[in-house]
N, C-alpha and C. Protein backbone atom coordinates (compact mmCIF):
# COMPACT_ATOMS: atom_id res chain seq x y z
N UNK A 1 -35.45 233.72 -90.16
CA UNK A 1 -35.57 235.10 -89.69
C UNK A 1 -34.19 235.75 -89.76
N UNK A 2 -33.80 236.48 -90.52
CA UNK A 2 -32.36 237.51 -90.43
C UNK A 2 -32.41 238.83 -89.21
N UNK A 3 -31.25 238.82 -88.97
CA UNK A 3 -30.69 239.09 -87.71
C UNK A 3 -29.84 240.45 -88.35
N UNK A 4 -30.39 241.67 -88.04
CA UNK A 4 -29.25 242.75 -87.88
C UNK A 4 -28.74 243.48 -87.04
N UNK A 5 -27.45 243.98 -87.73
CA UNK A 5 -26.97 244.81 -86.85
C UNK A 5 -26.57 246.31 -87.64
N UNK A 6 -26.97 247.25 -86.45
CA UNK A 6 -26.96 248.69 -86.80
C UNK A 6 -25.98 249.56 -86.35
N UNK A 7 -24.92 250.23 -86.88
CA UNK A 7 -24.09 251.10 -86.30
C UNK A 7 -24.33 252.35 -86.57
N UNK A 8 -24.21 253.28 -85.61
CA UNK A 8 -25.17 254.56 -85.76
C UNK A 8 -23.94 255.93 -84.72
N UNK A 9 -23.78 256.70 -85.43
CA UNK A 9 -23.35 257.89 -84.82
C UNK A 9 -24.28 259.38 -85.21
N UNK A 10 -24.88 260.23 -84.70
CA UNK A 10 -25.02 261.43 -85.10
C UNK A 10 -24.32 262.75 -84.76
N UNK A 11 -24.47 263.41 -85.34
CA UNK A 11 -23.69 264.77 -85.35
C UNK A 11 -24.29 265.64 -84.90
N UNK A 12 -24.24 267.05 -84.94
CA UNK A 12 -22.66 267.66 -84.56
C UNK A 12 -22.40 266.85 -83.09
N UNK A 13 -21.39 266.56 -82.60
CA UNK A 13 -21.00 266.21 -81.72
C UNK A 13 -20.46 267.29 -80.68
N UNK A 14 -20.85 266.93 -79.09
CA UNK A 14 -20.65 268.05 -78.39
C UNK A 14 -19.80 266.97 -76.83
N UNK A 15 -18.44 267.52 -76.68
CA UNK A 15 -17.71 266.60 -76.07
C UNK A 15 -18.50 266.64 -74.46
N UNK A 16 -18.51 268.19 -74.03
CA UNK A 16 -19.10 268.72 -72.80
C UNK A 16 -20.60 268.21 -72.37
N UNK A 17 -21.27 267.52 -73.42
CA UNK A 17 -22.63 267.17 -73.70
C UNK A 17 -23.36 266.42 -73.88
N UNK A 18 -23.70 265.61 -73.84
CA UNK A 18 -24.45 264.82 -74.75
C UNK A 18 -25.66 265.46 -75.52
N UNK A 19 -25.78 265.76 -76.78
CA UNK A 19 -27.17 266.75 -77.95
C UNK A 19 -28.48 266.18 -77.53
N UNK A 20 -29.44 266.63 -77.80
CA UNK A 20 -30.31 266.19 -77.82
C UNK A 20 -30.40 265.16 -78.73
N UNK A 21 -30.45 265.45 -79.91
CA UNK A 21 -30.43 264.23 -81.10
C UNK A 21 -29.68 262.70 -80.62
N UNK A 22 -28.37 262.94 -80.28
CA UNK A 22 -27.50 261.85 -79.74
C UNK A 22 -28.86 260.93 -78.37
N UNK A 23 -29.26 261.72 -77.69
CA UNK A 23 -30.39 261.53 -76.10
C UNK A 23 -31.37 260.45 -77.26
N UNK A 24 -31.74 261.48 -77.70
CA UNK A 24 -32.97 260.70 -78.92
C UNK A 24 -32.73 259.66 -79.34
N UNK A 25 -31.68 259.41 -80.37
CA UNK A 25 -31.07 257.97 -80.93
C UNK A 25 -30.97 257.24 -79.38
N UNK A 26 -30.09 257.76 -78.46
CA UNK A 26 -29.94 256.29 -77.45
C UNK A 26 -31.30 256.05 -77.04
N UNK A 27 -32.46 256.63 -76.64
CA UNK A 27 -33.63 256.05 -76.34
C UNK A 27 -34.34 255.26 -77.29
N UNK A 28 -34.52 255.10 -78.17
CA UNK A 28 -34.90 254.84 -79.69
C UNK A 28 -34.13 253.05 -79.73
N UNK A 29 -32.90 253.19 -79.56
CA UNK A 29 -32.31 251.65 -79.61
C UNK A 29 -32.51 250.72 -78.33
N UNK A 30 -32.55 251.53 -77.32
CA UNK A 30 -32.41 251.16 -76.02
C UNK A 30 -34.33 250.67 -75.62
N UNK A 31 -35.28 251.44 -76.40
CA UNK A 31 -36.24 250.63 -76.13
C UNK A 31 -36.90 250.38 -77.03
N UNK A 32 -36.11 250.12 -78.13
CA UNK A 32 -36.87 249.19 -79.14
C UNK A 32 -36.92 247.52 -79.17
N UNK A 33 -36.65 246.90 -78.28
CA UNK A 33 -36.20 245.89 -77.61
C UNK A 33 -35.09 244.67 -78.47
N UNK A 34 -34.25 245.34 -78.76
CA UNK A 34 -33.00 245.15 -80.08
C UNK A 34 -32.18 244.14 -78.93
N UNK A 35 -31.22 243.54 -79.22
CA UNK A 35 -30.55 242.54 -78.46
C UNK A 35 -29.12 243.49 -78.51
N UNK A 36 -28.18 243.28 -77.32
CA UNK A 36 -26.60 243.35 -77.19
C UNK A 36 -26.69 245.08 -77.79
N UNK A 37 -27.54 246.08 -76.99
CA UNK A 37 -27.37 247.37 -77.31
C UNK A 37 -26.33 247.71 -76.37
N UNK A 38 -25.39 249.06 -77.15
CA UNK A 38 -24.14 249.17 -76.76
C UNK A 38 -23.80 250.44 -76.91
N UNK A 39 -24.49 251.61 -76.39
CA UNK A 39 -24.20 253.01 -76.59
C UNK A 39 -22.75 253.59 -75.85
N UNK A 40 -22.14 254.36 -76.84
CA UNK A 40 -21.09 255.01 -76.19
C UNK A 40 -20.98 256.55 -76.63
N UNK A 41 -20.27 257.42 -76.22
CA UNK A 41 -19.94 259.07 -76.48
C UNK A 41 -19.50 259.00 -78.68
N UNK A 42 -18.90 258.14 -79.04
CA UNK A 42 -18.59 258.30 -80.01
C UNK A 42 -19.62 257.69 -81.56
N UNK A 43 -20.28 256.71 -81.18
CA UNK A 43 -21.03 255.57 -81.77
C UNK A 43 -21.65 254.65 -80.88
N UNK A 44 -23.06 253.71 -81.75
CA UNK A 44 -23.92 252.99 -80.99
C UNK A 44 -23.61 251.99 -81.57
N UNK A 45 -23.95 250.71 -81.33
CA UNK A 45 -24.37 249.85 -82.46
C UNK A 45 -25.55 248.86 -80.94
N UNK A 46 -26.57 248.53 -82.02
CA UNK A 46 -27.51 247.43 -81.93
C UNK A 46 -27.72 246.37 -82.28
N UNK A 47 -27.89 244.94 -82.16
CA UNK A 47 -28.68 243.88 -82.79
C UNK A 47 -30.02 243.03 -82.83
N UNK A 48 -30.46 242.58 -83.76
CA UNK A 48 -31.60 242.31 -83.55
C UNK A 48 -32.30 241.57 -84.80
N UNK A 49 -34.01 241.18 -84.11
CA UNK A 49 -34.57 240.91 -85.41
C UNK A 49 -34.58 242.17 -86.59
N UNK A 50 -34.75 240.98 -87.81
CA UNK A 50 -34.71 242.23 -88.53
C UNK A 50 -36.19 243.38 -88.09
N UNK A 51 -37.05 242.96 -89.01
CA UNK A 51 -38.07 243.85 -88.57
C UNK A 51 -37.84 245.11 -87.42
N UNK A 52 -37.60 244.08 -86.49
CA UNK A 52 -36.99 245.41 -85.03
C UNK A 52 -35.91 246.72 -85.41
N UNK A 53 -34.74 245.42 -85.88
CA UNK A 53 -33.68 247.23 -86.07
C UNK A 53 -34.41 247.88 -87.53
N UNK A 54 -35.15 247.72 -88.19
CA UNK A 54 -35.45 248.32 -89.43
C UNK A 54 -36.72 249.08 -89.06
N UNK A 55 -37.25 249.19 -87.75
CA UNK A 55 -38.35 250.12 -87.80
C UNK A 55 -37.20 251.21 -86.22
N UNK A 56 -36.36 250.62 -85.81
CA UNK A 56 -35.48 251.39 -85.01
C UNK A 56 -34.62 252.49 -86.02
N UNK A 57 -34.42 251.71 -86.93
CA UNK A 57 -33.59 252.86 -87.99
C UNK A 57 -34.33 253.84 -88.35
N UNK A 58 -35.91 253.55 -88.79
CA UNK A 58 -36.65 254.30 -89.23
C UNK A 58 -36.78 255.72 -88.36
N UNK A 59 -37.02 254.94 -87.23
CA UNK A 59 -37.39 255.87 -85.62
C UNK A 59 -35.85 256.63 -85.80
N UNK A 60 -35.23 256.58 -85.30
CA UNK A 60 -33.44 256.97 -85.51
C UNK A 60 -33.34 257.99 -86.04
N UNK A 61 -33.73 257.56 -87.64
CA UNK A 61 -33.62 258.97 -88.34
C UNK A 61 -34.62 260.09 -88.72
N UNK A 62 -35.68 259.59 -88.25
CA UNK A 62 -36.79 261.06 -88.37
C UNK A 62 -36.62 261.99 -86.97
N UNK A 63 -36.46 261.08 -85.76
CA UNK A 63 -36.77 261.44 -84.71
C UNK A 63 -35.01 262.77 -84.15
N UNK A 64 -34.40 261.99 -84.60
CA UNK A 64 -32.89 262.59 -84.73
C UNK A 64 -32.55 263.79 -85.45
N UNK A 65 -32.97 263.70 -86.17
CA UNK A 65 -33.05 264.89 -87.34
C UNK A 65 -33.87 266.15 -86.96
N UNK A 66 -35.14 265.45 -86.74
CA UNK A 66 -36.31 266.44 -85.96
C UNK A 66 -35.48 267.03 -84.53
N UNK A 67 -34.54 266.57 -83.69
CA UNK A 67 -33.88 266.89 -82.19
C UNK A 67 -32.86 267.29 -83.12
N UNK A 68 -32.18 268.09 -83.75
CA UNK A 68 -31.20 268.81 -84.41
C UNK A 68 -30.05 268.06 -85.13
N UNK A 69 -29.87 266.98 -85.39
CA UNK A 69 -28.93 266.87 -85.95
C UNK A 69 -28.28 266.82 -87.26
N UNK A 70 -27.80 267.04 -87.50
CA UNK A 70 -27.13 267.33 -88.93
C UNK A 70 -26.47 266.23 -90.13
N UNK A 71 -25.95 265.43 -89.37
CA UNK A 71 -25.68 264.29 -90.24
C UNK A 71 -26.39 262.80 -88.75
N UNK A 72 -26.42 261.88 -89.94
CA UNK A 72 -26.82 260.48 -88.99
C UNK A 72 -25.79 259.66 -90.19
N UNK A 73 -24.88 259.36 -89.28
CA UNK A 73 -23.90 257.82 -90.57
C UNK A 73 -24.77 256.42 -89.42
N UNK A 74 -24.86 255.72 -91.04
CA UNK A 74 -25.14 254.36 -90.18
C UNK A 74 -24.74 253.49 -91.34
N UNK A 75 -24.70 252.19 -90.45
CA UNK A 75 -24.21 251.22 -91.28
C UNK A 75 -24.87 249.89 -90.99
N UNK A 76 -25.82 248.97 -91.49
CA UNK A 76 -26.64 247.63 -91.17
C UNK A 76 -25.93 247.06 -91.58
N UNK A 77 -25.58 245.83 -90.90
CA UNK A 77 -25.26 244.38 -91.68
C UNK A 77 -26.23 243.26 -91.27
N UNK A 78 -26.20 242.19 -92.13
CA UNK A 78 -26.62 241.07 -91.99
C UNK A 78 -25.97 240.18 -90.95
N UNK A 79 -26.71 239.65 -90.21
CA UNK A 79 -25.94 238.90 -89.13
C UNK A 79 -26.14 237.39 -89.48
N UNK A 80 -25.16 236.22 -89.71
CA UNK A 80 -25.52 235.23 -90.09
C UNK A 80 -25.73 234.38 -88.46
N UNK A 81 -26.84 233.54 -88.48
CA UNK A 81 -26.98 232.66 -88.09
C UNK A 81 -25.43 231.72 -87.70
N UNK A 82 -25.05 230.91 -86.04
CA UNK A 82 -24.10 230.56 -85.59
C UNK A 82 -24.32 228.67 -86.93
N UNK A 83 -22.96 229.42 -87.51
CA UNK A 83 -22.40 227.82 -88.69
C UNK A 83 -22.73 228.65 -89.86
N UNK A 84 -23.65 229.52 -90.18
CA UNK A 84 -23.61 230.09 -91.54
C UNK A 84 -23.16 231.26 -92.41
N UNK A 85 -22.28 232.02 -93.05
CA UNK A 85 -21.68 232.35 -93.63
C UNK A 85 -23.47 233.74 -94.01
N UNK A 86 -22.73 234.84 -93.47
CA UNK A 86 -23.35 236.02 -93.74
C UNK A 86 -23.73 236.43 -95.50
N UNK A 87 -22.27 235.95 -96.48
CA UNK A 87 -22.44 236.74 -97.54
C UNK A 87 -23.34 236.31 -98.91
């Protein structure tokens, strides 16, 4: 079973605020039941089964987009298994 991890910021960013879109993405990771979720003001990142963060990404970016936001950067990696070599 492969193991990812998702790093996720959306835009526009509002310092005074938290956006709606930003509200959206943290609910979205936070109960998709992803392992070692880690939201902050600048970027998120998640881990998890795959299946899980890959229907969280899905959710992420329709749902984000639809709550205003303008750009979504993300970045998945493969998480290797503890003794095995990711690449």
């Amino acid at each position: 079973m492969v193991r990812l991890r998702v790093e996720f910021t959306t835009e526009p960013f509002d310092l005074d605020e938290a956006p709606a879109h930003a509200v959206v993405g943290r609910d979205i990771v936070t109960g998709a039941g992803l392992d070692a979720v880690d939201v902050g003001p600048f970027g998120n990142t998640a881990e998890g089964e795959g299946e899980k963060v890959l229907s969280a990404v899905d959710a992420l970016l329709r749902k984000s987009l639809e709550a205003g936001a303008t750009r979504v950067s993300l970045q998945v990696n493969v998480i290797a298994p503890a003794g095995e070599d990711a690449t």
